[in-house]
Every structure is written in structure tokens, then in C-alpha cells.
C-alpha atoms as a PDB file:
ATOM      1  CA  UNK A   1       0.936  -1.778 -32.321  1.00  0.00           C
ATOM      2  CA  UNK A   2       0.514  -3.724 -29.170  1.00  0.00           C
ATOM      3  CA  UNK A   3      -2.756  -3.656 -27.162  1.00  0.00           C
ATOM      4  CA  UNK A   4      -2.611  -1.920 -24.069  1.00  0.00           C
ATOM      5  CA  UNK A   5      -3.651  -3.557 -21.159  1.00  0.00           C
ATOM      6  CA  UNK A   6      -7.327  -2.318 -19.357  1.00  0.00           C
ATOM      7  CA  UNK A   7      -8.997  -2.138 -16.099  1.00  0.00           C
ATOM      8  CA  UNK A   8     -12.457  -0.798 -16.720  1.00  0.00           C
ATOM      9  CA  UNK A   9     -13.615   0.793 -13.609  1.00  0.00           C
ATOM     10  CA  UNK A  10     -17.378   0.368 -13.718  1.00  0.00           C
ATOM     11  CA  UNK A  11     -18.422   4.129 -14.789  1.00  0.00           C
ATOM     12  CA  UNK A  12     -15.326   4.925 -13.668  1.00  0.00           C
ATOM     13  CA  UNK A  13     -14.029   8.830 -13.470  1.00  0.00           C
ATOM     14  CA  UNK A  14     -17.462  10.123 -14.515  1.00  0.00           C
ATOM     15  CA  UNK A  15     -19.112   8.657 -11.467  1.00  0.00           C
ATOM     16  CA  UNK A  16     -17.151  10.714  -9.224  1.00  0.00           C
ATOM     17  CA  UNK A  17     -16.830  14.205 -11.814  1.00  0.00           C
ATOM     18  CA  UNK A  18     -20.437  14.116 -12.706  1.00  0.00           C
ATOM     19  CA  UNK A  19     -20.348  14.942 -16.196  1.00  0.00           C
ATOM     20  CA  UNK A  20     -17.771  17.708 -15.687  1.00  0.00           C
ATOM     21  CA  UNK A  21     -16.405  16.054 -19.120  1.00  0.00           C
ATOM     22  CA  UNK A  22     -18.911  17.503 -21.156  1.00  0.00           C
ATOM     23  CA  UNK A  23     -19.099  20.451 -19.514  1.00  0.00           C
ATOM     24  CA  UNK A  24     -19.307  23.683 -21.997  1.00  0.00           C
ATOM     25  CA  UNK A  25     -16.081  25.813 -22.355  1.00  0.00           C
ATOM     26  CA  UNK A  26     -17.702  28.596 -22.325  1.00  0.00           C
ATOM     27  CA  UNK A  27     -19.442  28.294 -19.060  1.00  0.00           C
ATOM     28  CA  UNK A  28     -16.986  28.533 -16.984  1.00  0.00           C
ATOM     29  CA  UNK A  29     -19.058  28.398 -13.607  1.00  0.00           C
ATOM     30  CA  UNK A  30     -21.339  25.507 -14.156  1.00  0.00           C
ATOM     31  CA  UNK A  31     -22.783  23.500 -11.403  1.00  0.00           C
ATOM     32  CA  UNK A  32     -21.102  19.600 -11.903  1.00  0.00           C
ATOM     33  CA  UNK A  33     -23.318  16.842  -9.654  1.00  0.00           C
ATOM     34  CA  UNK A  34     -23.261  18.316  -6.564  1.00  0.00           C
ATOM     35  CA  UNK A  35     -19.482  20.164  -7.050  1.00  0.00           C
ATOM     36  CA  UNK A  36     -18.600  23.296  -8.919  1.00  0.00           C
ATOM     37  CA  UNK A  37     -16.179  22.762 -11.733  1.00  0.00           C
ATOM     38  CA  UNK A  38     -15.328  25.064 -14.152  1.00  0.00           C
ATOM     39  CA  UNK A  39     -12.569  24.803 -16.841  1.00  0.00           C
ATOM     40  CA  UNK A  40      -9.330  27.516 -16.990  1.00  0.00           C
ATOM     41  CA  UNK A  41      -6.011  27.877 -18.569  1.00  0.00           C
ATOM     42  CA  UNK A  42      -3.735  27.839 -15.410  1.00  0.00           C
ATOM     43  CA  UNK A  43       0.094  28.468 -15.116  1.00  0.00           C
ATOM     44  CA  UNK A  44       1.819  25.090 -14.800  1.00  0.00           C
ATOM     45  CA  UNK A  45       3.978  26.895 -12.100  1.00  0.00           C
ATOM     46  CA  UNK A  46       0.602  27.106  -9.679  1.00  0.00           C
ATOM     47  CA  UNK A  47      -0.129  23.370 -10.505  1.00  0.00           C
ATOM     48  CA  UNK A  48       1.507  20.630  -7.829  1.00  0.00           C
ATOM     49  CA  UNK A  49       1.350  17.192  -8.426  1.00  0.00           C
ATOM     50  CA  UNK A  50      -0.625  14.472  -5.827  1.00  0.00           C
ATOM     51  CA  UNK A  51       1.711  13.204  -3.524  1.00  0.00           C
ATOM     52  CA  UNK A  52      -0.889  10.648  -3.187  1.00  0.00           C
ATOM     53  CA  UNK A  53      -0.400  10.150  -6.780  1.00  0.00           C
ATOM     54  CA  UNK A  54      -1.103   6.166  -7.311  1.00  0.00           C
ATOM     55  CA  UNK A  55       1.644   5.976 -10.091  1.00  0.00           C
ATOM     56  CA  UNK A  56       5.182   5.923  -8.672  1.00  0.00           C
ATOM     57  CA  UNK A  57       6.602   5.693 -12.323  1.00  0.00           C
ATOM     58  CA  UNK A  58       6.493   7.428 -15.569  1.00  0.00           C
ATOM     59  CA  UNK A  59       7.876   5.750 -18.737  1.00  0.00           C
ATOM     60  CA  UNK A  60       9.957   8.994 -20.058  1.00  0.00           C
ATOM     61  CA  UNK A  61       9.337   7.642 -24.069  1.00  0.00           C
ATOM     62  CA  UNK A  62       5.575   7.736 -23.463  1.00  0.00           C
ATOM     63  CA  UNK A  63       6.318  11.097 -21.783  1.00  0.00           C
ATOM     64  CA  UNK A  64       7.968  12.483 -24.625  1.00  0.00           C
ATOM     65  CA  UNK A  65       5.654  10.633 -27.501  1.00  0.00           C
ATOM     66  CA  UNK A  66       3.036  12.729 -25.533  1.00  0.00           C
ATOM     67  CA  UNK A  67       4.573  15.998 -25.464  1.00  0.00           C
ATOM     68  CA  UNK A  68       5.297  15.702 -28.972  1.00  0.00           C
ATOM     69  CA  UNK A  69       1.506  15.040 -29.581  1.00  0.00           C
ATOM     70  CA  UNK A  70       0.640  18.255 -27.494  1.00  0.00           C
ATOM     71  CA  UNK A  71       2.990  20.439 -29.262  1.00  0.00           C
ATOM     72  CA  UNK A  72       1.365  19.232 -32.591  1.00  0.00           C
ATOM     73  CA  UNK A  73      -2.574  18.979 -31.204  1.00  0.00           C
ATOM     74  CA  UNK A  74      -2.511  20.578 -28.014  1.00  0.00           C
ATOM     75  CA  UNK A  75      -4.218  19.698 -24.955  1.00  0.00           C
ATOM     76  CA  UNK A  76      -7.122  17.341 -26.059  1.00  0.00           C
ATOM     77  CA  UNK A  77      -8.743  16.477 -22.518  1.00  0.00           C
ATOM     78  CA  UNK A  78      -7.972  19.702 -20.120  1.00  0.00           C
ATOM     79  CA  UNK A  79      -6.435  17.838 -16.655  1.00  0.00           C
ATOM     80  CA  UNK A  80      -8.555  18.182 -13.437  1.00  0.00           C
ATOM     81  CA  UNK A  81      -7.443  20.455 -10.721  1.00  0.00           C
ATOM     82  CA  UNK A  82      -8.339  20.831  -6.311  1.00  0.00           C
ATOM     83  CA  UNK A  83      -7.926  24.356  -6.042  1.00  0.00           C
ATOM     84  CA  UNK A  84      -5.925  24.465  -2.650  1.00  0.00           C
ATOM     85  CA  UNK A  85      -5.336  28.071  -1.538  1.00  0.00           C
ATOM     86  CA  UNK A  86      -3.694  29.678  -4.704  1.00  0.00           C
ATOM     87  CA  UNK A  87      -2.192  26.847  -5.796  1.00  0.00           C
ATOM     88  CA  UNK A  88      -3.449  23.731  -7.809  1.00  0.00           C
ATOM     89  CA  UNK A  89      -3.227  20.184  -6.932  1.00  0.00           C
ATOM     90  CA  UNK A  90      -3.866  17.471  -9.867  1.00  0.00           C
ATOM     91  CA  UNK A  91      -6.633  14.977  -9.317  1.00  0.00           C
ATOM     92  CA  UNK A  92      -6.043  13.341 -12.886  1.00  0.00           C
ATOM     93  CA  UNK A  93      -3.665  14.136 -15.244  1.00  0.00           C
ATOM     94  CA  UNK A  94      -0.069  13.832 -14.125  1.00  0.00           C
ATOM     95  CA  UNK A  95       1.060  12.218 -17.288  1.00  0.00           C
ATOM     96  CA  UNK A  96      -0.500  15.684 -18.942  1.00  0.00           C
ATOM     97  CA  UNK A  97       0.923  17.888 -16.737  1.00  0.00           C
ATOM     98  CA  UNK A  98       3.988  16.575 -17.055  1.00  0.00           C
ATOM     99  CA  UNK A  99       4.275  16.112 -21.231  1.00  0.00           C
ATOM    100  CA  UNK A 100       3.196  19.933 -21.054  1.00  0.00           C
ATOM    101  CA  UNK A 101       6.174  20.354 -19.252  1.00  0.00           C
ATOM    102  CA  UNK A 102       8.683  18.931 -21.544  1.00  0.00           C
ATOM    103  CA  UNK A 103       6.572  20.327 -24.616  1.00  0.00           C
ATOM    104  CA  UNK A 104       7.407  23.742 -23.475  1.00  0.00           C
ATOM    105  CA  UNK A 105       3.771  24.958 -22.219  1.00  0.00           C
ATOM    106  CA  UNK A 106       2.961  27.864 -19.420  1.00  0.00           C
ATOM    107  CA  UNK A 107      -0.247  26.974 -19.059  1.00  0.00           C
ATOM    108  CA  UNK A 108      -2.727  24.294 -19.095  1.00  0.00           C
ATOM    109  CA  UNK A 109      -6.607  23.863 -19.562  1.00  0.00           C
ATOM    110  CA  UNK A 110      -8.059  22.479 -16.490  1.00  0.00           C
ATOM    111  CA  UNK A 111     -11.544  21.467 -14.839  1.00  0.00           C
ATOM    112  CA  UNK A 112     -11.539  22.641 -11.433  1.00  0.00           C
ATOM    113  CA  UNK A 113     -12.955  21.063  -8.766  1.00  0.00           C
ATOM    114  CA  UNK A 114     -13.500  21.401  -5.225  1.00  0.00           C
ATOM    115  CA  UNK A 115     -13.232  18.262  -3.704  1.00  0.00           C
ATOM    116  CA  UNK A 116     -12.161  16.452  -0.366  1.00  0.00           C
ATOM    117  CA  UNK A 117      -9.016  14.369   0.090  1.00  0.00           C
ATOM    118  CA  UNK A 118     -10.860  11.138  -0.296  1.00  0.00           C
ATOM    119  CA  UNK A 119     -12.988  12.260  -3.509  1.00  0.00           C
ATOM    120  CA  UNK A 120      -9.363  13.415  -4.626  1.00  0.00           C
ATOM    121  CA  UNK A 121      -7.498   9.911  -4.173  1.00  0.00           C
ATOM    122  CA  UNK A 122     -10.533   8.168  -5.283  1.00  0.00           C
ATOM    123  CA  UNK A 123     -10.516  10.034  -8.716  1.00  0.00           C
ATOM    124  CA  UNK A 124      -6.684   9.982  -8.682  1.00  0.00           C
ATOM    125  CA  UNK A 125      -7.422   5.832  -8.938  1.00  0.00           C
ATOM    126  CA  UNK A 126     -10.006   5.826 -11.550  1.00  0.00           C
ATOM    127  CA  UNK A 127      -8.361   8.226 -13.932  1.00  0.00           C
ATOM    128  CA  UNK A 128      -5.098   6.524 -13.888  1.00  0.00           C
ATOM    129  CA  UNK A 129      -6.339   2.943 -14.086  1.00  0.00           C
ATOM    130  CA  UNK A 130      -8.244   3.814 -16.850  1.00  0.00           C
ATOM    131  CA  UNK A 131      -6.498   6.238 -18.965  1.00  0.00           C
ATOM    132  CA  UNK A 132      -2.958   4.530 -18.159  1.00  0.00           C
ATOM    133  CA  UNK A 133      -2.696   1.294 -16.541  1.00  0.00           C
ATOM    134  CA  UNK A 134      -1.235   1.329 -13.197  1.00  0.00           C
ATOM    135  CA  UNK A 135       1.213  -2.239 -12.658  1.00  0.00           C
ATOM    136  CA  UNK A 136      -0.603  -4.580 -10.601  1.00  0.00           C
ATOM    137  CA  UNK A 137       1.032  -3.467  -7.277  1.00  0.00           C
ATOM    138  CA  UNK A 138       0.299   0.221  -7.813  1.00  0.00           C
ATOM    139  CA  UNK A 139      -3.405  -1.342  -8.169  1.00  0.00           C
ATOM    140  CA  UNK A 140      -3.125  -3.514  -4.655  1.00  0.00           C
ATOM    141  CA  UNK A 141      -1.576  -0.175  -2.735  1.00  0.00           C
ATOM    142  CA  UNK A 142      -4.608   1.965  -4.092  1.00  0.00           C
ATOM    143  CA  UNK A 143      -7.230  -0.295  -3.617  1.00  0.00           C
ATOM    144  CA  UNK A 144      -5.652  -0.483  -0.133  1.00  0.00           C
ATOM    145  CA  UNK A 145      -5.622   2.752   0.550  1.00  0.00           C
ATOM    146  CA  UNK A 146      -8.860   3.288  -0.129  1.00  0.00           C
ATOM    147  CA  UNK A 147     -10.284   0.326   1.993  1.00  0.00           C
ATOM    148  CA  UNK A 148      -7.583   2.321   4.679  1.00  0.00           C
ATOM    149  CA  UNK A 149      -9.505   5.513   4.088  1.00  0.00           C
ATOM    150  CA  UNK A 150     -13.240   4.395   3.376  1.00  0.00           C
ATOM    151  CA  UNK A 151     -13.929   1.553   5.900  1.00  0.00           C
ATOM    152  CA  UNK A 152     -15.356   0.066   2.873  1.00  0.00           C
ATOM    153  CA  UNK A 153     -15.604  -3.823   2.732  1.00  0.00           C
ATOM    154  CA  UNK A 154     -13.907  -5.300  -0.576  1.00  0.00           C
ATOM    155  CA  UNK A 155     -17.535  -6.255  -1.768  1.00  0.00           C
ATOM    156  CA  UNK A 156     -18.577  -2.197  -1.429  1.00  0.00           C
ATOM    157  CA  UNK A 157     -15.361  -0.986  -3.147  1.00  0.00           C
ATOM    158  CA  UNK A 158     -15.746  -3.455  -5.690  1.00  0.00           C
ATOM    159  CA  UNK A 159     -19.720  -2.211  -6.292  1.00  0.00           C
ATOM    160  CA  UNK A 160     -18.127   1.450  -6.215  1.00  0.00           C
ATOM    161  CA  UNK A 161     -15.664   0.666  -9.117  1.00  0.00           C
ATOM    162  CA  UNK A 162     -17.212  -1.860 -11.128  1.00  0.00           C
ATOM    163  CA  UNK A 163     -15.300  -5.168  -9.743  1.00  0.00           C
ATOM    164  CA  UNK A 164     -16.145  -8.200  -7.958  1.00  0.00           C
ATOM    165  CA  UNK A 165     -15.184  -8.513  -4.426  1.00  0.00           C
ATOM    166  CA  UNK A 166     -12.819 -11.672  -5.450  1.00  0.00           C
ATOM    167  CA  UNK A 167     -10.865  -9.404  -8.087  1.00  0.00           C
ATOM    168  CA  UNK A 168     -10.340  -6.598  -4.636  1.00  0.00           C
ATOM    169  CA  UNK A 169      -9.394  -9.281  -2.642  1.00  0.00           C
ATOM    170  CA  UNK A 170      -6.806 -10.943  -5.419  1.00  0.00           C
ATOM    171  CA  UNK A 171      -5.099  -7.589  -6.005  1.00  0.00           C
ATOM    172  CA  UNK A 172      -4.746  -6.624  -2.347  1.00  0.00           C
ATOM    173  CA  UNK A 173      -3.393 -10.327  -1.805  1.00  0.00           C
ATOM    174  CA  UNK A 174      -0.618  -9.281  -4.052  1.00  0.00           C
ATOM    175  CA  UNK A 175       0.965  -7.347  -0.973  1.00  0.00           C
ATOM    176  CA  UNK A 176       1.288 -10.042   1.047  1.00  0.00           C
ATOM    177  CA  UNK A 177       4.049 -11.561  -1.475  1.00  0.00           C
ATOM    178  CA  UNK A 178       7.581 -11.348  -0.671  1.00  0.00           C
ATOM    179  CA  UNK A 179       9.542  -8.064  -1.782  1.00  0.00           C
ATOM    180  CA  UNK A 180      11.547  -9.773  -4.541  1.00  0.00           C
ATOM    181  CA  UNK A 181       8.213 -11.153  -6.414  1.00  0.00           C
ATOM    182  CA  UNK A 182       6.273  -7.717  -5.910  1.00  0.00           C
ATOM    183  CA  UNK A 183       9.085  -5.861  -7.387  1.00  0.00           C
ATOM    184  CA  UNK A 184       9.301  -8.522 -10.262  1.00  0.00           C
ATOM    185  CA  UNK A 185       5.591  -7.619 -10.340  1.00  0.00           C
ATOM    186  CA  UNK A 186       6.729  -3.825 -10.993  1.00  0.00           C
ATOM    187  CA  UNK A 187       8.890  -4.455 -13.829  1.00  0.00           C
ATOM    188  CA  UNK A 188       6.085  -6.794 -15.707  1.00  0.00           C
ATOM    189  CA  UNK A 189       9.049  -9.737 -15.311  1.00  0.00           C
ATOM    190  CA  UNK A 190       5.963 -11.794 -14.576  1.00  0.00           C
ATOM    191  CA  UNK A 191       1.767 -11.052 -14.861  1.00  0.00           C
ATOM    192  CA  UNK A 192      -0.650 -11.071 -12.530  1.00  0.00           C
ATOM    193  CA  UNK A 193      -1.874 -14.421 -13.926  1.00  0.00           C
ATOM    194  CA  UNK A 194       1.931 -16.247 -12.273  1.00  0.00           C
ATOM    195  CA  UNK A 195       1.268 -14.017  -8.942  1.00  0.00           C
ATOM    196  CA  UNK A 196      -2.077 -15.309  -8.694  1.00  0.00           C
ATOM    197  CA  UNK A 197      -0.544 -18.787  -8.931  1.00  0.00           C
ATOM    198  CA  UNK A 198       2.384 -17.518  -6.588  1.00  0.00           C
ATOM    199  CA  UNK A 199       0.219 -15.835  -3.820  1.00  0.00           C
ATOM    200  CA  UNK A 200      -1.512 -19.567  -3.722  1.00  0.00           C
ATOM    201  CA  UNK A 201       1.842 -21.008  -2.338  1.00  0.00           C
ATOM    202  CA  UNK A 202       2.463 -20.687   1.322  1.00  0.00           C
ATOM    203  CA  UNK A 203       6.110 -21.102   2.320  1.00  0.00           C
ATOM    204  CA  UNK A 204       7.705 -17.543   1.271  1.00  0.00           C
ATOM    205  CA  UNK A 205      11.111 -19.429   0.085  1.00  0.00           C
ATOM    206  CA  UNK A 206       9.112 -21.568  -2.449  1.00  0.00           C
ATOM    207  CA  UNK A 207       7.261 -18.563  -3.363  1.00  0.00           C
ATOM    208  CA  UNK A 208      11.010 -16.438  -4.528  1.00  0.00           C
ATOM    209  CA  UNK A 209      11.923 -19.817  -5.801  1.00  0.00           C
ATOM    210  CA  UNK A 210       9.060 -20.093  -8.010  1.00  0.00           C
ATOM    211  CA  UNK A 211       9.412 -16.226  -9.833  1.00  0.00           C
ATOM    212  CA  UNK A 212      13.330 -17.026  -9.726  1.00  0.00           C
ATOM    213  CA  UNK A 213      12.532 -19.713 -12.246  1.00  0.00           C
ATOM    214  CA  UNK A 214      10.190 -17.867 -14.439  1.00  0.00           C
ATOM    215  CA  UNK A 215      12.374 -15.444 -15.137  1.00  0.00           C
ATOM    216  CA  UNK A 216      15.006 -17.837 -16.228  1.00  0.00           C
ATOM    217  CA  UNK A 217      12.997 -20.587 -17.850  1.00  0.00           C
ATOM    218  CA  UNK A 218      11.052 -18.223 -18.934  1.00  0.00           C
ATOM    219  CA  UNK A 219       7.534 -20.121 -17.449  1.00  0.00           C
ATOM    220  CA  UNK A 220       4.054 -19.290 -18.761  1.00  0.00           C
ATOM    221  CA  UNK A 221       1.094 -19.444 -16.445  1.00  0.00           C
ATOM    222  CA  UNK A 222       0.190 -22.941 -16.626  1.00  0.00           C
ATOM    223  CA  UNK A 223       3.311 -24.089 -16.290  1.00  0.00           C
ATOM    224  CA  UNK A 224       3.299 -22.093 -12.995  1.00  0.00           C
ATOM    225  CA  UNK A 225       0.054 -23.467 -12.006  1.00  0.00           C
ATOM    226  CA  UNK A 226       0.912 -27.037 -12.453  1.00  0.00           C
ATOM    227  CA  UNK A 227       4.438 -26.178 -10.304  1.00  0.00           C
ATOM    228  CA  UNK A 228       1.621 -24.813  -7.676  1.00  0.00           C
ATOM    229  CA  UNK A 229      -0.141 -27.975  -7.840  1.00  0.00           C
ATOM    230  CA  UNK A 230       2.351 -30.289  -7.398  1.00  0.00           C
ATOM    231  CA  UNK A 231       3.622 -28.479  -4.255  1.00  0.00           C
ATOM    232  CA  UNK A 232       0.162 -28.505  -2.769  1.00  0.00           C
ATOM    233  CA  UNK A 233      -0.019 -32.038  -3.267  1.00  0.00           C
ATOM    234  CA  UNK A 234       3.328 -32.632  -1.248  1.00  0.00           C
ATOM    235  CA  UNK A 235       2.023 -30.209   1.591  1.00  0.00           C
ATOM    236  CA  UNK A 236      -0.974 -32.242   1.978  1.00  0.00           C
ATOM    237  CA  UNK A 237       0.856 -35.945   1.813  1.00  0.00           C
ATOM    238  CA  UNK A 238       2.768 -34.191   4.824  1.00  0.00           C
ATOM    239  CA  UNK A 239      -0.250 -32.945   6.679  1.00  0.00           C
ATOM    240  CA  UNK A 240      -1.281 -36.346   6.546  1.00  0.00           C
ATOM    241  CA  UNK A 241       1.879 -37.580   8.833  1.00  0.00           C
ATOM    242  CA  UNK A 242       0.912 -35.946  11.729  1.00  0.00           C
ATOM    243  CA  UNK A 243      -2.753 -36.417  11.547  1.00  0.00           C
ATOM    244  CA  UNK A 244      -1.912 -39.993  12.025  1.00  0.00           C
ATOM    245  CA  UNK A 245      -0.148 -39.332  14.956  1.00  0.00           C
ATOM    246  CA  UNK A 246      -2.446 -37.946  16.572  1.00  0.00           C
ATOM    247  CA  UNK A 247      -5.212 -40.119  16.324  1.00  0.00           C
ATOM    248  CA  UNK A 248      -2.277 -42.837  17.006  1.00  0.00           C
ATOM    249  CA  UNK A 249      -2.003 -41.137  20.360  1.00  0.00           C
ATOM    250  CA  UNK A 250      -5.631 -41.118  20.794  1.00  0.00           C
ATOM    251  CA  UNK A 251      -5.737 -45.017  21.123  1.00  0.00           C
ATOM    252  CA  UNK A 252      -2.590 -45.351  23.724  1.00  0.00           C
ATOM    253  CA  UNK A 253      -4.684 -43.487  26.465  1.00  0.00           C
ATOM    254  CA  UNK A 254      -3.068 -44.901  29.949  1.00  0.00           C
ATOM    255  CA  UNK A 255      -6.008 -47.831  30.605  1.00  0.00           C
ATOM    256  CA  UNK A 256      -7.152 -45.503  33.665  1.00  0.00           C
ATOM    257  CA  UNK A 257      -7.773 -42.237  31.313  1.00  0.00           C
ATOM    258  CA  UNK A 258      -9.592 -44.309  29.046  1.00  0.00           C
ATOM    259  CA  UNK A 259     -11.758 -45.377  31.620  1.00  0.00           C
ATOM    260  CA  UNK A 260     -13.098 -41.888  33.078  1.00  0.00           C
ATOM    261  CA  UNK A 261     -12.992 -41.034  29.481  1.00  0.00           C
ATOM    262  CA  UNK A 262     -15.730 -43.617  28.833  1.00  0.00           C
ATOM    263  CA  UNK A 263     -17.673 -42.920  32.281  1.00  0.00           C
ATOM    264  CA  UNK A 264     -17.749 -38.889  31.533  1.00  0.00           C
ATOM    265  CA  UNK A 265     -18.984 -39.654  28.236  1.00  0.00           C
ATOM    266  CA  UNK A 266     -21.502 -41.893  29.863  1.00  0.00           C
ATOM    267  CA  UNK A 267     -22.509 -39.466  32.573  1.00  0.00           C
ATOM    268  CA  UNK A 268     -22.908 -36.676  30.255  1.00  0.00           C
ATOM    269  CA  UNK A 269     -24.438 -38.439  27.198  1.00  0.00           C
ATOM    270  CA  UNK A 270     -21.487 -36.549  24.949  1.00  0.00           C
ATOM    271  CA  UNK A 271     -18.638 -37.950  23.673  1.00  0.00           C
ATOM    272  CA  UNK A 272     -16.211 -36.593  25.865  1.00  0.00           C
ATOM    273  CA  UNK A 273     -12.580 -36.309  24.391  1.00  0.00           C
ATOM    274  CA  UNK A 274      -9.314 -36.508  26.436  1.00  0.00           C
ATOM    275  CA  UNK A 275      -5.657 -35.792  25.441  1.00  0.00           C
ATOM    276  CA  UNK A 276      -2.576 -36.655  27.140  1.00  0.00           C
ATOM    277  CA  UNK A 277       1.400 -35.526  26.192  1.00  0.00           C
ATOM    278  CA  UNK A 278       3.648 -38.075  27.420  1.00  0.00           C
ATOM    279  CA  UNK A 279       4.190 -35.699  30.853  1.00  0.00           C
ATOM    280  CA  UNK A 280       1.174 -35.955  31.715  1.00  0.00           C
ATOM    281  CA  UNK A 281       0.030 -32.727  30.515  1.00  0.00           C
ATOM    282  CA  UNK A 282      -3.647 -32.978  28.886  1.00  0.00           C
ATOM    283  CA  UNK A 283      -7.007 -31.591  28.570  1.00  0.00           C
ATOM    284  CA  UNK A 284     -10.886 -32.957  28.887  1.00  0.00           C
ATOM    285  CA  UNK A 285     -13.160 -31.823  26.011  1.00  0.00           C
ATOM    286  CA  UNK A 286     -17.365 -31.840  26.847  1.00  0.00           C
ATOM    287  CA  UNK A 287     -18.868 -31.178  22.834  1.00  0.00           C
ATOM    288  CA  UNK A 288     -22.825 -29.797  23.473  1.00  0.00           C
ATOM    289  CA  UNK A 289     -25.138 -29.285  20.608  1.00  0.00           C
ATOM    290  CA  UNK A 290     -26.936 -25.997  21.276  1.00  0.00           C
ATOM    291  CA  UNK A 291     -27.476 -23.994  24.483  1.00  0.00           C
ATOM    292  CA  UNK A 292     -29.934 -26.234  25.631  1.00  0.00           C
ATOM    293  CA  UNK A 293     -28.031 -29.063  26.147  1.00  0.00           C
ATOM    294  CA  UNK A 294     -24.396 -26.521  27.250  1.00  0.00           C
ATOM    295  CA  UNK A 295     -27.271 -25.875  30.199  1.00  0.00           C
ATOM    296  CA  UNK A 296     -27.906 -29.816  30.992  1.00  0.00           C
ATOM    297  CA  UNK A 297     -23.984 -30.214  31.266  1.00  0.00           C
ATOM    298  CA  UNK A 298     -23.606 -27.315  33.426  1.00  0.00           C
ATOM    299  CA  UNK A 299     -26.209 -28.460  35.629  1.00  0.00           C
ATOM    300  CA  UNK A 300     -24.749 -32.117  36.087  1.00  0.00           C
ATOM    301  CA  UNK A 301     -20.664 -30.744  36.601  1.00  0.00           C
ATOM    302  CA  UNK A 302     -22.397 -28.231  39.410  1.00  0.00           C
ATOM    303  CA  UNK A 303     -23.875 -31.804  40.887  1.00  0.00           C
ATOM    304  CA  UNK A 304     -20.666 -33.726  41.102  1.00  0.00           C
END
């Protein structure tokens, strides 16, 4: 049986529900943190999905593997509900919902909650990075989306689900990656670990070139990494070249610029820079340490 892949959320869903979890069947109007929730069997016609639904895409086998479970168990974990007029929109459990669906229920155990749009999308994150792992890019676009939302930094999302504010900022980097890798993202035709090599490269074409060839060398990580490190070697031997150049052009000041260069400096006690195109075209540069000494140069250019 292969291992499914996690992303532990801190305390995760329960943060947000309370303990609505463990709340007692028969008590159906219990008071959940600072929300009602109770739990009823509702029609699965009154129930809508999320349209803000982080997962785009629902593996039909798992679907039916599920629905076959549900016929034979029935619902384990009742799905949680925002009552919205008289119908029912699903916070978490869309993969539920639906496998009831294709089992052949009418109704479905639910905790209901009354919740805000935010507290809804937020939980709508948790539950389905944690009960079925969203792909990478369904991760970036929620974590988004929540930054969008919340105004929170990456370091105060990342306290608010459990993660560092490096793993926020790694996923969301993921959407600044050409369509053709994010989509090979989708499909798991390469892991996060060869996008986080990937994202690392600059020039877009290299960066389609690079997931072109690990689909059809089949590349592991490392092999990706040292392809990333070779080509950041060659970008710096090249950022080298015109470093040179410049302090090349430095030196050939005309004799005369050179000489007020050396006098301002002189007059000003800085080391005044000047830079010339070959039109003519140029600028003078006066450095100051502090606001003390931007004061002393002020007061000598309003002398001249």
C-alpha cells in the first residue's frame, strides 16, 4: 500500500471547529468555541458544494473506493455544513458528499456551523490538506488566497497553520513558474522537491527546458539540483563581463572629469563618484554617512 503524502497543519481543522469533533450526537444544539454547531442528517439535494473549494480535482477510483466504503460502513466522520438560507454549503467534506452521491444516499450527517466566508475558506484549507492532500499548486493558490483575504504576513499564516514562514513563501513561489511546469506540477510529473530546484532558475526558457528533461530522462532531485548549479555558475561567470566593464570605464574618465572628480571629493571630504557614456551623458554621486554629515554637504553645495 503506498504511503500517502501529508501536510500537517499545526492543530489544524480543530483550531478553527473548536472541538465540534467530539461533540455529542445527541446534543444537537451545543455551544462549539465561540460558534454553534450541531450535527443533522440533511438531504444531499439542500447541500452545495464550495465554489471556493481548494481542490479542482477528484480522482473518480478514490471516489468510488469511498462510496463503496460508505455503502458498507456508512458515514464515519459526518461532513461540516454553513447553513446559508435553506440551503447548505460544505466547509469540509466534498470528497464525502460526493461518494454519498454515487453510493446512492439522500441524506448525510453533518456538523453545522455558522461561520463567515473567511472562517469557511480557511477550514475548507485545513480539512482538505489534511484529510486528502491537495497537489502542490492547489496548496500555493490557497495559501494565496488566504494571504489575499487575511492581510496576513507569510510568518502569521505560517504561525496560524503550523508552518514556517520559508515553507509559505516556497509554496506561493510555485506560482510564479511558467504554465507548462505548474501544470506538470498538477499531474505529479515532477515533486515539489524539482520545482523547488526549478523556481531557483531565473530565465523562464531554461526553467520549461529543465521539467522538459525530467520527464524524459526521467531526473531525480539531485540531478536537478546539480543542473541548477551549474547554470548558476554560468550566470555568474557572465555577470562578471560587464562588471569589468564598468569599472574599465571608470578609469578612462576624460583627464578634465577626473580632475573635478578629485577636487569635489577634496572639497567635500567624500569620495565623490562620476560616470560618463561615451555622449557625454553622466551623473555626479556625493556618498554621506549619516544625516549629520548629508547636513555638512548641503551646507557647502549652498556655498558654492
Amino acid at each position: 500500500m503506498s504511503k500517502q503524502k501529508s501536510f500537517p497543519l499545526g492543530r489544524g481543522l480543530e483550531s478553527i471547529l473548536g472541538n465540534a469533533a467530539n461533540v455529542d450526537l445527541k446534543k444537537t444544539n451545543q455551544k462549539v468555541g465561540a460558534v454553534t454547531a450541531e450535527i443533522a442528517n440533511i438531504p444531499l439535494k439542500d447541500i452545495e458544494p464550495n465554489p471556493e473549494q481548494p481542490r479542482k480535482d477528484f480522482d473518480e477510483e478514490s471516489l468510488n473506493e469511498l462510496a463503496q466504503s460508505i455503502k458498507e460502513n456508512g458515514i464515519i466522520t459526518p461532513i461540516t455544513v454553513n447553513k446559508q438560507g435553506e440551503k447548505y454549503q460544505i466547509i469540509a467534506g466534498e470528497r464525502r458528499y460526493r461518494a454519498s452521491k454515487i453510493a446512492g444516499l439522500s441524506s448525510i450527517p453533518a456538523y453545522i456551523k455558522v461561520v463567515t466566508e473567511l472562517q469557511t475558506m480557511e477550514m475548507a484549507l485545513i480539512e482538505n490538506i489534511q484529510r486528502d492532500d491537495l497537489n502542490a499548486i492547489e496548496i500555493a493558490l490557497s495559501l494565496k488566497a488566504l494571504i489575499d483575504e487575511t492581510q496576513l504576513s507569510p510568518a502569521d499564516l505560517g504561525k496560524k497553520i503550523g508552518k514556517s514562514r520559508e515553507t509559505v513563501i516556497n509554496y506561493m513561489r510555485l506560482l510564479k513558474l511558467p504554465a507548462e511546469v505548474q501544470i506538470a506540477l498538477r499531474k505529479d510529473e515532477i515533486s515539489m522537491g524539482h520545482a523547488r530546484g526549478i523556481v531557483s532558475v531565473e530565465d523562464e526558457a531554461k526553467q520549461i527546458e529543465i521539467v522538459r528533461r525530467i520527464k524524459e530522462e526521467n531526473l531525480s532531485v539531485r540531478q536537478v539540483e546539480t543542473i541548477v548549479a551549474r547554470l548558476k555558475e554560468e550566470e555568474k561567470k557572465v555577470d562578471v563581463q560587464p562588471k569589468a566593464k564598468k569599472s574599465k570605464a571608470k578609469k578612462q574618465l576624460p583627464e578634465y572629469h577626473t580632475e573635478v572628480r578629485n577636487k569635489l571629493s577634496n572639497a567635500f571630504s567624500s569620495n565623490v563618484e562620476i560616470t560618463r557614456s561615451q555622449r557625454g551623458k553622466g551623473a555626479i554621486s556625493i556618498p554621506f554617512s549619516n544625516d549629520k554629515d548629508f547636513e555638512r554637504i548641503v551646507a557647502l553645495l549652498k556655498m558654492l
